[in-house]
Each structure stands twice: as C-alpha cells, then as structure tokens.
Protein backbone atom coordinates (compact mmCIF):
# COMPACT_ATOMS: atom_id res chain seq x y z
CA UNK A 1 0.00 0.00 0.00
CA UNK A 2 1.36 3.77 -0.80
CA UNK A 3 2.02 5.33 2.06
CA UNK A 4 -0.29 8.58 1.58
CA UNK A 5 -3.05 5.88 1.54
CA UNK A 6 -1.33 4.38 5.17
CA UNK A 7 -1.64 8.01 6.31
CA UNK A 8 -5.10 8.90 4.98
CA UNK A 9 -6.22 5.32 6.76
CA UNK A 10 -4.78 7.00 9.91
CA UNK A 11 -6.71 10.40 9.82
CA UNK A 12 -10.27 8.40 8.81
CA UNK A 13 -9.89 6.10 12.24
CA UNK A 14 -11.26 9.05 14.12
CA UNK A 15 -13.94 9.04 11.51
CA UNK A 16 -14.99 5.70 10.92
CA UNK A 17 -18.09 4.37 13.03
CA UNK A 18 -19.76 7.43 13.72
CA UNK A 19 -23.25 7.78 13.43
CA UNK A 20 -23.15 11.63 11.59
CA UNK A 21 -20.70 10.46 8.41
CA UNK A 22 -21.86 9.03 5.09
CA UNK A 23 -18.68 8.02 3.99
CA UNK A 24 -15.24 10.20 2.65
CA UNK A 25 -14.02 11.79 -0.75
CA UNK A 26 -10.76 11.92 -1.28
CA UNK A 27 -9.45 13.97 -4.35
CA UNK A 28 -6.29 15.46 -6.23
CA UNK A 29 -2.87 14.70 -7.32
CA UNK A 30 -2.08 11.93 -5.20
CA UNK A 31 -5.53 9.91 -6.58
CA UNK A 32 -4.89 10.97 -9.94
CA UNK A 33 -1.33 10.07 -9.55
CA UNK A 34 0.83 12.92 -9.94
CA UNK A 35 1.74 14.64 -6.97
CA UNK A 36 4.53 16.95 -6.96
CA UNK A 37 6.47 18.03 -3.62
CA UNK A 38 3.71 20.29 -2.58
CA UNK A 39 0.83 18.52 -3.21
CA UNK A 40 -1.47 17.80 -0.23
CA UNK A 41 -3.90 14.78 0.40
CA UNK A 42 -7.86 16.26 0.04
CA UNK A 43 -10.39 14.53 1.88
CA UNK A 44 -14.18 15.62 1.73
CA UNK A 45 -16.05 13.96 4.95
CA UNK A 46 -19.74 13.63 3.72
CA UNK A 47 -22.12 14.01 7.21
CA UNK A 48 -25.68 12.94 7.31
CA UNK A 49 -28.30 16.03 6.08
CA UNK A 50 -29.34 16.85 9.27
CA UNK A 51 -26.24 17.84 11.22
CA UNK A 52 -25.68 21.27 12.39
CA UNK A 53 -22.19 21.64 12.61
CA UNK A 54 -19.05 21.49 10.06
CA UNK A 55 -15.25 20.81 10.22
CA UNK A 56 -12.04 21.99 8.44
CA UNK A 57 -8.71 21.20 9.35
CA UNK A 58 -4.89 20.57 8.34
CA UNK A 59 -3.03 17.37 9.90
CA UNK A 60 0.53 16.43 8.95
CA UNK A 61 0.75 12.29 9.34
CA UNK A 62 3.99 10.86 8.81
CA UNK A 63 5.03 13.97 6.59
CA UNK A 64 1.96 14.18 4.52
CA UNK A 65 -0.46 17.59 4.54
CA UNK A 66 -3.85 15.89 4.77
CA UNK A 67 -6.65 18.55 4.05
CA UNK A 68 -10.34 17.59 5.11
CA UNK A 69 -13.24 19.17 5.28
CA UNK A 70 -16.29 17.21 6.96
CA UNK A 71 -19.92 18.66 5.65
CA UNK A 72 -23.14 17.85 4.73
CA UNK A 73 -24.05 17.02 1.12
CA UNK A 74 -25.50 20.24 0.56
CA UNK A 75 -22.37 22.35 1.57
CA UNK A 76 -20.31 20.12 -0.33
C-alpha cells in the first residue's frame, strides 16, 4: 500500500463508526497520480443532512499535509 493511503487510513480512524458520516471523498494529485512536492492529500467527509455543525482542518501524518473538510451534502 502507498504510504499517503497508510496516512489517509490513519486520519479516517477518528472518523470511521460514527453515526453523523456518510462516507469520505478523497481527491487530487495523489488519486490521480501525480503529486509533486507540494501537493497535499484532500479529503471531503460527507455528514448525514441533518447535522448542524461542520469541520475543516490541516493534519501532517507521517510527513503528509492531509486537508479535510467534513460537511453535509449540501455544503459540499
């Protein structure tokens, strides 16, 4: 397994399980396959409709930028 995808797996374990998320996204160069030195990992957290609350943050795991941003469909 590529390692981005070992460090993604590590962000989504806080994610996994809970009640409020549909499922994830995860988009850009490292999916298509052509990350340079500054590309980041971009993760979309899709929450159920009817949640009143959303979530953006940066983490760095084991030296990759992980972007999310957890939403509802309709923000998305």
């Amino acid at each position: 397994m590529d390692n981005w995808k070992i460090a993604l797996e590590t962000l989504l374990k806080d994610w996994q399980g809970r009640d409020d998320v549909v499922g994830t996204l995860v988009c850009g160069s490292y999916v298509t396959g052509k990350p340079s030195k500054r590309s980041d990992i971009d993760v979309h957290i899709v929450l159920e409709n009817d949640v009143t609350w959303r979530e953006r943050g940066n983490q760095i795991i084991d030296g990759f930028l992980i972007e999310y941003f957890a939403n509802p469909p309709g923000q998305i």
